[in-house]
C-alpha atoms as a PDB file:
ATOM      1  CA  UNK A   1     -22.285  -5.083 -19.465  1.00  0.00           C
ATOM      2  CA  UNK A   2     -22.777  -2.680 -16.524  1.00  0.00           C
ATOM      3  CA  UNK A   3     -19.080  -1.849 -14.862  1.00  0.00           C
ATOM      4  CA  UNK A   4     -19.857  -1.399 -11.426  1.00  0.00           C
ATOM      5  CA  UNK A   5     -17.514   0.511  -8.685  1.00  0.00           C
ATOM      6  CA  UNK A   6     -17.614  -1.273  -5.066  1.00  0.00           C
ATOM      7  CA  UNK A   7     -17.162   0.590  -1.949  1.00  0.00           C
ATOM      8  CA  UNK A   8     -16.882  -2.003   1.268  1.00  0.00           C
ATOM      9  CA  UNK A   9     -17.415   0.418   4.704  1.00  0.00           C
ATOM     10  CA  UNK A  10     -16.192  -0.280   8.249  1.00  0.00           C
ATOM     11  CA  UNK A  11     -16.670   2.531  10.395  1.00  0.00           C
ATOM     12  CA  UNK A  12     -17.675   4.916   7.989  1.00  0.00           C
ATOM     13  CA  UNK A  13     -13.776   4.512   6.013  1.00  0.00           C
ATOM     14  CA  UNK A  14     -13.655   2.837   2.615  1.00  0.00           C
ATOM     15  CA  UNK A  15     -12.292  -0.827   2.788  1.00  0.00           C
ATOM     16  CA  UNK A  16     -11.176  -3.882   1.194  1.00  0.00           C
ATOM     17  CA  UNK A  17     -11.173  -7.308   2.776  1.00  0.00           C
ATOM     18  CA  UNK A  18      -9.671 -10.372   1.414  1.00  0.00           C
ATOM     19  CA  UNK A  19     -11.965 -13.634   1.085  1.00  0.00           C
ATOM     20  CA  UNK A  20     -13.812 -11.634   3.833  1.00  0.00           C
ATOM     21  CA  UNK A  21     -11.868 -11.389   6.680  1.00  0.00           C
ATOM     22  CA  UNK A  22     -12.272  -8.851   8.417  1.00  0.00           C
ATOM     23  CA  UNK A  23      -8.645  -8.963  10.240  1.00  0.00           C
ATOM     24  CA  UNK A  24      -7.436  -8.566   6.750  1.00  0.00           C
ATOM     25  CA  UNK A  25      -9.389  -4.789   6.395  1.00  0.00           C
ATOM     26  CA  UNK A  26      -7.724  -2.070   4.287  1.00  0.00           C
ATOM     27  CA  UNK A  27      -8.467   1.833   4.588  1.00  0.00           C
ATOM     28  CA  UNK A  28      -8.065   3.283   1.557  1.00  0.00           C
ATOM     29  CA  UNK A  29      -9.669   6.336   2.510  1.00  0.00           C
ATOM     30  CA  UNK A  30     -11.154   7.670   5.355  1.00  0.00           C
ATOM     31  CA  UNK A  31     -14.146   9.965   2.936  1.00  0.00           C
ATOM     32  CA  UNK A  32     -15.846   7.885   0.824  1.00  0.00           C
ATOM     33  CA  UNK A  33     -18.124  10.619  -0.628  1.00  0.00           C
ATOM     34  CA  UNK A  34     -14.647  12.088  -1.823  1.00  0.00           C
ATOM     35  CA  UNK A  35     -14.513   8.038  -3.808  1.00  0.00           C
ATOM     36  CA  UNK A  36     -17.830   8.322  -4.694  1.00  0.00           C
ATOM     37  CA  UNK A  37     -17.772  11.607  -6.775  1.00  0.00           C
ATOM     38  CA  UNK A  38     -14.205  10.724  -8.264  1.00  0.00           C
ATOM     39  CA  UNK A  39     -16.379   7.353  -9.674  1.00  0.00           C
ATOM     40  CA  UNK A  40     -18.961  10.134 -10.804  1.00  0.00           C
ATOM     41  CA  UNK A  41     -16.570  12.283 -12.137  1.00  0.00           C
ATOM     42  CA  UNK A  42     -14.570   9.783 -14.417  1.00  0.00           C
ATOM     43  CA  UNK A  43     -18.311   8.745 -15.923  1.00  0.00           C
ATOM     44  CA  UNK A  44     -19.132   5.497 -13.761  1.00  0.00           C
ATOM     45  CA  UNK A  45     -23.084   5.212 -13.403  1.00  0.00           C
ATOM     46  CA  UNK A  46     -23.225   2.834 -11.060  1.00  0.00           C
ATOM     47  CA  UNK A  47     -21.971   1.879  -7.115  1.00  0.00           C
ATOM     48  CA  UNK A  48     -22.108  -1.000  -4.872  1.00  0.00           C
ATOM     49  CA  UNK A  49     -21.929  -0.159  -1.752  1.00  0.00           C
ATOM     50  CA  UNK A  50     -21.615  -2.473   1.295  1.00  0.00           C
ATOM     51  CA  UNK A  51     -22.317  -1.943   5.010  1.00  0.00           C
ATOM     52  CA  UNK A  52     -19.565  -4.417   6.299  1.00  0.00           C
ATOM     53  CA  UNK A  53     -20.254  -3.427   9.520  1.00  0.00           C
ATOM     54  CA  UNK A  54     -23.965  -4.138   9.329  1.00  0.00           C
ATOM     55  CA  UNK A  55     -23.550  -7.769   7.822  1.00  0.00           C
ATOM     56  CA  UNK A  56     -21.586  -8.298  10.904  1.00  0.00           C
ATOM     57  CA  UNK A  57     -23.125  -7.111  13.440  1.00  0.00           C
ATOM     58  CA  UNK A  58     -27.132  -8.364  11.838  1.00  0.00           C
ATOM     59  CA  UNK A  59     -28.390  -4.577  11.293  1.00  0.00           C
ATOM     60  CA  UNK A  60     -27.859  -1.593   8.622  1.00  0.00           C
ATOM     61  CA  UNK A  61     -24.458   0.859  10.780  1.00  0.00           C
ATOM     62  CA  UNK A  62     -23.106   2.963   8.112  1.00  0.00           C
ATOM     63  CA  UNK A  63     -26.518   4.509   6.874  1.00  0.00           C
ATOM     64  CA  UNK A  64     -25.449   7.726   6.872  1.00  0.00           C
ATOM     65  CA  UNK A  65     -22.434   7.026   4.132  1.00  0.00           C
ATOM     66  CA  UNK A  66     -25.634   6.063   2.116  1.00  0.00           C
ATOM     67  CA  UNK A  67     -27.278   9.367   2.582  1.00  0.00           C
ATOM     68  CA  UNK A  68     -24.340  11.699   1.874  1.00  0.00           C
ATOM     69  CA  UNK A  69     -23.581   9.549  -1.146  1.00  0.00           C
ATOM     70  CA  UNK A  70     -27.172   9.270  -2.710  1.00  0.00           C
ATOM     71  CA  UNK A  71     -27.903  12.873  -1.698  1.00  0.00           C
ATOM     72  CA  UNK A  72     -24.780  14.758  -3.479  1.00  0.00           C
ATOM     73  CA  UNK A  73     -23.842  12.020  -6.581  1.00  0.00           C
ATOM     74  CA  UNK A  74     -26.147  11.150  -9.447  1.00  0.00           C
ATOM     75  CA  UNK A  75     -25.038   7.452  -8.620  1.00  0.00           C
ATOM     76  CA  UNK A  76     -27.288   4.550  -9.138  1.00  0.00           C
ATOM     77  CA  UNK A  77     -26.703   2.294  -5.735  1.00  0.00           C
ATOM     78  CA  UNK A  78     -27.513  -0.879  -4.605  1.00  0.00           C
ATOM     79  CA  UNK A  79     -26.910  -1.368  -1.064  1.00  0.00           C
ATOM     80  CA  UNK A  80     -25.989  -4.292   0.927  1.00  0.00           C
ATOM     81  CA  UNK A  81     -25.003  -5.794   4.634  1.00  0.00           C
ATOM     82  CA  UNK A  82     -27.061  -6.023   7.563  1.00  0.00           C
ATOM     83  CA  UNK A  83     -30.450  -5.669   5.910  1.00  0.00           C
ATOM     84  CA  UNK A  84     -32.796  -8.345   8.198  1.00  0.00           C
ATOM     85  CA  UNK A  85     -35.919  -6.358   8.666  1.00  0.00           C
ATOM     86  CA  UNK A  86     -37.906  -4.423   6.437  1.00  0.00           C
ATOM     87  CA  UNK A  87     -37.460  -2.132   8.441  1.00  0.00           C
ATOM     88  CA  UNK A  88     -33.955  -1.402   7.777  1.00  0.00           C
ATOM     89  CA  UNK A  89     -34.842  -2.285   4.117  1.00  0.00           C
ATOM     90  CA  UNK A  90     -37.458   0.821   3.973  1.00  0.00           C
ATOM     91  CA  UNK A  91     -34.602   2.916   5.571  1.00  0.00           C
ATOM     92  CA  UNK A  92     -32.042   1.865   3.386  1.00  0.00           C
ATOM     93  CA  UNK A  93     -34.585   2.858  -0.084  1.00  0.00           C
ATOM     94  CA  UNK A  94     -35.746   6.164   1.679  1.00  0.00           C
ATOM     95  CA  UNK A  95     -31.407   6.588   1.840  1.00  0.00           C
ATOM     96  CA  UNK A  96     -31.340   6.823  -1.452  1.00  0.00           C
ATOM     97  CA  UNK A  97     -30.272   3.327  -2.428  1.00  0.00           C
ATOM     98  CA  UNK A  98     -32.066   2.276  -5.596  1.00  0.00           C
ATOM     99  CA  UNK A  99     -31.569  -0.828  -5.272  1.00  0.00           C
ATOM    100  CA  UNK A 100     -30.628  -3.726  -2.317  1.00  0.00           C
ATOM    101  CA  UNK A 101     -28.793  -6.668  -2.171  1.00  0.00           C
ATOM    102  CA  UNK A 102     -30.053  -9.582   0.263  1.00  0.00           C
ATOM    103  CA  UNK A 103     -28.276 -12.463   0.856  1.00  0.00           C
ATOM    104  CA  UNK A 104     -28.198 -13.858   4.134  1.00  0.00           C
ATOM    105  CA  UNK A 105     -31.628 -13.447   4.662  1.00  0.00           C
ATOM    106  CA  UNK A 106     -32.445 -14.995   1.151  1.00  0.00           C
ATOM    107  CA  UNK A 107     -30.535 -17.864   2.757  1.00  0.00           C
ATOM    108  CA  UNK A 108     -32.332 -18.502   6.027  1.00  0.00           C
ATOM    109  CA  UNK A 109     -35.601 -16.660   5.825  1.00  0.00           C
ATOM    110  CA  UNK A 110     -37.150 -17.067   2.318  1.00  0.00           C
ATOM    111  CA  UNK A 111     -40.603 -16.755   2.953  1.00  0.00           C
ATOM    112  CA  UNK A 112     -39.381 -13.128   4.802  1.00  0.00           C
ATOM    113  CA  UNK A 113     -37.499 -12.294   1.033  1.00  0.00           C
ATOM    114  CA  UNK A 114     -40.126 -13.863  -0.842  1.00  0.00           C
ATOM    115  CA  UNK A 115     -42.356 -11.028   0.912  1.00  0.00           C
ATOM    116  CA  UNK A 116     -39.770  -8.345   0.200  1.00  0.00           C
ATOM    117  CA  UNK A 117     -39.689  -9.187  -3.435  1.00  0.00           C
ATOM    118  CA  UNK A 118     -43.668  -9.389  -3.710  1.00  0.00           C
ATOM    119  CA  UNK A 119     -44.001  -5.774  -1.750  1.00  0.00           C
ATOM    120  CA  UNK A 120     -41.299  -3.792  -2.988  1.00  0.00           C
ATOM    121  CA  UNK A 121     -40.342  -5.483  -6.907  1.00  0.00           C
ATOM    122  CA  UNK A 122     -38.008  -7.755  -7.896  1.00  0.00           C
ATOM    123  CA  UNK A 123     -36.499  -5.097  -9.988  1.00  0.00           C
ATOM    124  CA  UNK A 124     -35.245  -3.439  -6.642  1.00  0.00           C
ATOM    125  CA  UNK A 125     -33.785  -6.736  -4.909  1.00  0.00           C
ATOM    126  CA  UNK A 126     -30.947  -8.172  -6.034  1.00  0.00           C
ATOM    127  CA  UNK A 127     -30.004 -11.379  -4.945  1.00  0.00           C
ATOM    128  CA  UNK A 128     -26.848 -11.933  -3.377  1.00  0.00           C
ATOM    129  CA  UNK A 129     -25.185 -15.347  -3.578  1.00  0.00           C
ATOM    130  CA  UNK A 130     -21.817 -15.609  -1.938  1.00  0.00           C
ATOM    131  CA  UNK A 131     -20.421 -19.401  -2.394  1.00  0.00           C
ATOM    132  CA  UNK A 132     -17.057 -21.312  -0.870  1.00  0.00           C
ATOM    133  CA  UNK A 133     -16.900 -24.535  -2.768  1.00  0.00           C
ATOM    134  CA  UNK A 134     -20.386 -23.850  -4.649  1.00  0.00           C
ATOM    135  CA  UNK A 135     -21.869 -23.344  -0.980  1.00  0.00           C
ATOM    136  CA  UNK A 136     -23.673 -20.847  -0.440  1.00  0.00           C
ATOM    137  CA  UNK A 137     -22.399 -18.735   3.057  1.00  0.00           C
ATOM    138  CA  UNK A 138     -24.308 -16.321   4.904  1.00  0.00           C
ATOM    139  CA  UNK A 139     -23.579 -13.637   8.052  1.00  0.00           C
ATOM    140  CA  UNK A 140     -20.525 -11.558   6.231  1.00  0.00           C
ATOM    141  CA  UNK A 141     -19.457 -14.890   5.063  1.00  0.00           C
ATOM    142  CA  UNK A 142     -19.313 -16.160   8.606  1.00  0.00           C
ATOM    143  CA  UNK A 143     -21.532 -18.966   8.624  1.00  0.00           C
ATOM    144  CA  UNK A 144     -21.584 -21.573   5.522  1.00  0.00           C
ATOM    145  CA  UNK A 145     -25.064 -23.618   4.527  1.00  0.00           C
ATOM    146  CA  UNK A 146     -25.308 -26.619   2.329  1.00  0.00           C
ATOM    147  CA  UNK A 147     -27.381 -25.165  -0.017  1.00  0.00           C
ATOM    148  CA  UNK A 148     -25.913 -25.255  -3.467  1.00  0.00           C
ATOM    149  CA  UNK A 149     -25.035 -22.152  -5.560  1.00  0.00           C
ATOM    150  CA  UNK A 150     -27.169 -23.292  -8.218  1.00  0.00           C
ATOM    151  CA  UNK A 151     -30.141 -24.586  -6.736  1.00  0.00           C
ATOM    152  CA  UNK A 152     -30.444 -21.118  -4.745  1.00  0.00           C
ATOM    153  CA  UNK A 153     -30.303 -18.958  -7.981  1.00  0.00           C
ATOM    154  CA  UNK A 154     -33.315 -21.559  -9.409  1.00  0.00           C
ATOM    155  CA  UNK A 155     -35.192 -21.138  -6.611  1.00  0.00           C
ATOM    156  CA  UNK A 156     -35.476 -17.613  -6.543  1.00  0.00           C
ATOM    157  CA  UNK A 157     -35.699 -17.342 -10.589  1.00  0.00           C
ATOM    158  CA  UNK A 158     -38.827 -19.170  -9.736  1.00  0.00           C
ATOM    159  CA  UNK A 159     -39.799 -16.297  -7.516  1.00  0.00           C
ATOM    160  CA  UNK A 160     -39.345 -13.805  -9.685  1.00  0.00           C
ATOM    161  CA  UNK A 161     -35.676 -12.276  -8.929  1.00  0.00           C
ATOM    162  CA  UNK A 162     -34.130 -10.584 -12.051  1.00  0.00           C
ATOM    163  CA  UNK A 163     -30.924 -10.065 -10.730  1.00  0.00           C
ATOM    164  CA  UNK A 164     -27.978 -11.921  -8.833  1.00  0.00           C
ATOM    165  CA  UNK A 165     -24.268 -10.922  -7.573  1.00  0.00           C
ATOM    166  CA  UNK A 166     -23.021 -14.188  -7.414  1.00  0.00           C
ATOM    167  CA  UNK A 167     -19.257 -13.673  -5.325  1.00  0.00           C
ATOM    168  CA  UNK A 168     -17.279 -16.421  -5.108  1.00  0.00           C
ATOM    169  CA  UNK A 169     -15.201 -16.457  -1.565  1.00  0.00           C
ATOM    170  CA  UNK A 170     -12.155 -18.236  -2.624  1.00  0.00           C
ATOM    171  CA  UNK A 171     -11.927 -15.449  -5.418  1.00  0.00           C
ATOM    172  CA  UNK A 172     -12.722 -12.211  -3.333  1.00  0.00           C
ATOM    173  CA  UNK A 173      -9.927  -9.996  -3.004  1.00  0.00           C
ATOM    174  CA  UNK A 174      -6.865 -11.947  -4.159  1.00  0.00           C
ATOM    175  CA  UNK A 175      -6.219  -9.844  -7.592  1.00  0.00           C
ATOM    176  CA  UNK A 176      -5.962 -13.534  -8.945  1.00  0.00           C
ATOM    177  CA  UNK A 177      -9.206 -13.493 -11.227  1.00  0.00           C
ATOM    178  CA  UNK A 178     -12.625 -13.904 -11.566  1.00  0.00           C
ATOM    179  CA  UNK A 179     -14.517 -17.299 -11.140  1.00  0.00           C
ATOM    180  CA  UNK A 180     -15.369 -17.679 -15.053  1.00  0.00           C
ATOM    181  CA  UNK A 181     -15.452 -21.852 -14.397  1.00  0.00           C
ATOM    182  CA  UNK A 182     -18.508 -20.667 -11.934  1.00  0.00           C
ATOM    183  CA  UNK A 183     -20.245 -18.179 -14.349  1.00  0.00           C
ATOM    184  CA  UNK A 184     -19.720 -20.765 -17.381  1.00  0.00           C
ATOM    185  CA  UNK A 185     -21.436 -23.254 -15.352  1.00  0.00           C
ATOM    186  CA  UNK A 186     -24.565 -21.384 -14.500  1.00  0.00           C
ATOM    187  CA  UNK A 187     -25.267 -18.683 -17.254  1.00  0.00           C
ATOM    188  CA  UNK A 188     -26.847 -21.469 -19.346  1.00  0.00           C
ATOM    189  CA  UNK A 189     -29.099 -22.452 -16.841  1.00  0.00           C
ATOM    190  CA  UNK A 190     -30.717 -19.159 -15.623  1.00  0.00           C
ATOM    191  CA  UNK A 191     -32.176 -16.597 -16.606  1.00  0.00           C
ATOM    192  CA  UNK A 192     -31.700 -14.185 -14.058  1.00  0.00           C
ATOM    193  CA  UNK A 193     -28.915 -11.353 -14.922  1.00  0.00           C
ATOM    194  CA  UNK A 194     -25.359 -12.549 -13.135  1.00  0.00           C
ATOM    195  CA  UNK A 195     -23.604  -9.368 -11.981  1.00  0.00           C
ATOM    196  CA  UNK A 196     -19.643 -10.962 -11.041  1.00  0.00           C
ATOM    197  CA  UNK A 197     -17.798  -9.894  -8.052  1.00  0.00           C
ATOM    198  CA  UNK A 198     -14.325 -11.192  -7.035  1.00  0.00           C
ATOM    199  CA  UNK A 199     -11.193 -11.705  -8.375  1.00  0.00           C
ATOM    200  CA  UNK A 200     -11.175  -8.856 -10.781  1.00  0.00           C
ATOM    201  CA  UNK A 201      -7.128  -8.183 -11.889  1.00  0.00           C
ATOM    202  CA  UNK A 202      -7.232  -6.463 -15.049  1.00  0.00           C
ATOM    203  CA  UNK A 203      -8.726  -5.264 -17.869  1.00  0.00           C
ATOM    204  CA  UNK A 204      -8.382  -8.554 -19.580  1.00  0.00           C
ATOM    205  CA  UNK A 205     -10.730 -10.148 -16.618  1.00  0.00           C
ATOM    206  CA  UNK A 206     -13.550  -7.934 -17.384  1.00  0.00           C
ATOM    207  CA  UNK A 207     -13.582  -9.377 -21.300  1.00  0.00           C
ATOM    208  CA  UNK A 208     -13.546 -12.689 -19.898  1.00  0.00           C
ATOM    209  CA  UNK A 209     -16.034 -11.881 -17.401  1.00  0.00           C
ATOM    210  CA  UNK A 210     -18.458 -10.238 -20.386  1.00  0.00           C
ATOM    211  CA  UNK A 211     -17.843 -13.265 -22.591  1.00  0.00           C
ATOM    212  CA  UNK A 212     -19.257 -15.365 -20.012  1.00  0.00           C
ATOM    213  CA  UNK A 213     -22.864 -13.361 -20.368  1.00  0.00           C
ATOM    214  CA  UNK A 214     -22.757 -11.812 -17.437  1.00  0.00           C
ATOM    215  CA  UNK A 215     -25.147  -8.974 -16.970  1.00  0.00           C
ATOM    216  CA  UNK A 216     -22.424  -6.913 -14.942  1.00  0.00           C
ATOM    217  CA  UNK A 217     -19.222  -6.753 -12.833  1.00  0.00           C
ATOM    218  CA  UNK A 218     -18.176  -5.465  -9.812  1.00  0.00           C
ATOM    219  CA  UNK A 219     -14.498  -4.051  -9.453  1.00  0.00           C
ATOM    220  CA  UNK A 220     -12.894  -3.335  -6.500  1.00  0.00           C
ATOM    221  CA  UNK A 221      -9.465  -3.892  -5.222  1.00  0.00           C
ATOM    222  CA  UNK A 222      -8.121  -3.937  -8.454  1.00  0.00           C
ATOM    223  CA  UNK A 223      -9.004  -0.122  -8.733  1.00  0.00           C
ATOM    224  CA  UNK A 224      -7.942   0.895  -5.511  1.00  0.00           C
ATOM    225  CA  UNK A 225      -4.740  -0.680  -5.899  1.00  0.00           C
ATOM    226  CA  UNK A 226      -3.745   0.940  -9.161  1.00  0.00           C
ATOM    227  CA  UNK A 227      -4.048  -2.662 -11.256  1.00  0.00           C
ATOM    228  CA  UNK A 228      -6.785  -1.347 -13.160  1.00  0.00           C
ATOM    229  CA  UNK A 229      -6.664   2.626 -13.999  1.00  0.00           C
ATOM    230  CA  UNK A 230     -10.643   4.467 -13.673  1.00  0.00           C
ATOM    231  CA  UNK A 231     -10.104   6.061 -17.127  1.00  0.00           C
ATOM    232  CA  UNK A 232      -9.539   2.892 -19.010  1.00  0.00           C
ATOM    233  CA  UNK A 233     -12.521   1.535 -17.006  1.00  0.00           C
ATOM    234  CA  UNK A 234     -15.045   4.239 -17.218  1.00  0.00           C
ATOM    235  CA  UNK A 235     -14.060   3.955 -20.998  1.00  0.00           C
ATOM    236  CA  UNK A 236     -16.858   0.775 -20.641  1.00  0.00           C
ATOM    237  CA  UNK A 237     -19.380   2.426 -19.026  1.00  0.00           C
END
């Protein structure tokens, strides 16, 4: 299972939200390339990185973090937040980001990500399916849809997507755990990779989490608020 670092960015500082509001922000440090190569250093592979700024305000902002980032770590990155052109998606890979995470647009526009995964590979879009209530939500988490956490992850298996973060609101950023009810549920019934993200506590959560079959997990309050320690988690990657 792939142990994967997040890094949220408002303003070019390293955040955490909880559930996604944004009134709720946290700076835990004001350099995130200083984050980035102390994730390098300690032997993570991996980072997600999200443009919180950019799923707000509907286009990439913090583009630059991406640059310095990709252009002085060996870090594998998948981007995400405010990616609604392909445009910005062509800036974001020529940034450095190996990867990209689309949700909202997934959501509302699929014949617009069903072109993005025929030009560029589904190996370099991941899907991103935030849920409140098994819902998914779109727009930084903003706006909520009827469309059903499940049936969205079948659809796009049929189009050829190989991998999904599936976040579940209620879970994101309260240190309470991970939504293993959720990933129990659909596991069996895909067979795109699940990466988790939210609700990550301990140590203990990512065994639960792997046990589940999920492909990966995302970590990220937990490490910047000392509940899980970077050497005992790098010890997974």
């Amino acid at each position: 299972m792939r142990i994967i670092p997040a890094m949220d960015l408002i303003g070019g500082k390293c955040v955490r939200l909880t559930q996604g509001d944004y009134s709720t922000a946290k700076i835990y440090t004001d350099n995130p390339l200083d984050m980035a190569k102390i994730f390098e250093d300690a032997g993570c592979k991996f980072l997600h990185l999200v443009d919180l700024d950019g799923a707000r305000n509907h286009h990439v902002v913090n583009i630059r973090t991406l640059e310095k980032i990709a252009s002085q770590t060996r870090l594998i990155i998948d981007f995400g937040g405010g990616i609604k052109t392909e445009s910005d998606l062509q800036q974001v890979f020529q940034s450095g980001a190996s990867q990209v995470t689309v949700g909202s647009v997934a959501a509302v526009q699929p014949d617009l990500m069903i072109s993005w995964i025929e030009k560029f590979g589904a190996e370099k879009i991941i899907l991103g399916a935030d849920c409140k209530n098994r819902k998914i939500a779109t727009h930084g988490w903003k706006e909520k849809t009827d469309i059903n956490i499940l049936s969205f992850l079948q659809y796009y298996e049929k189009q050829g997507i190989k991998h999904s973060i599936v976040t579940d609101i209620n879970k994101d950023g309260m240190l309470e755990g991970p939504a293993i009810d959720l990933y129990q549920e659909i596991i069996p019934k895909l067979s795109v990779q699940i990466i988790a993200s939210g609700g990550i506590s301990s140590m203990t959560d990512i065994i639960r989490v792997k046990e589940t079959g999920c492909e990966g997990v995302i970590i990220g309050k937990a490490l910047y608020e000392g509940k899980i320690q970077l050497k005992e988690l790098t010890e997974l990657c």
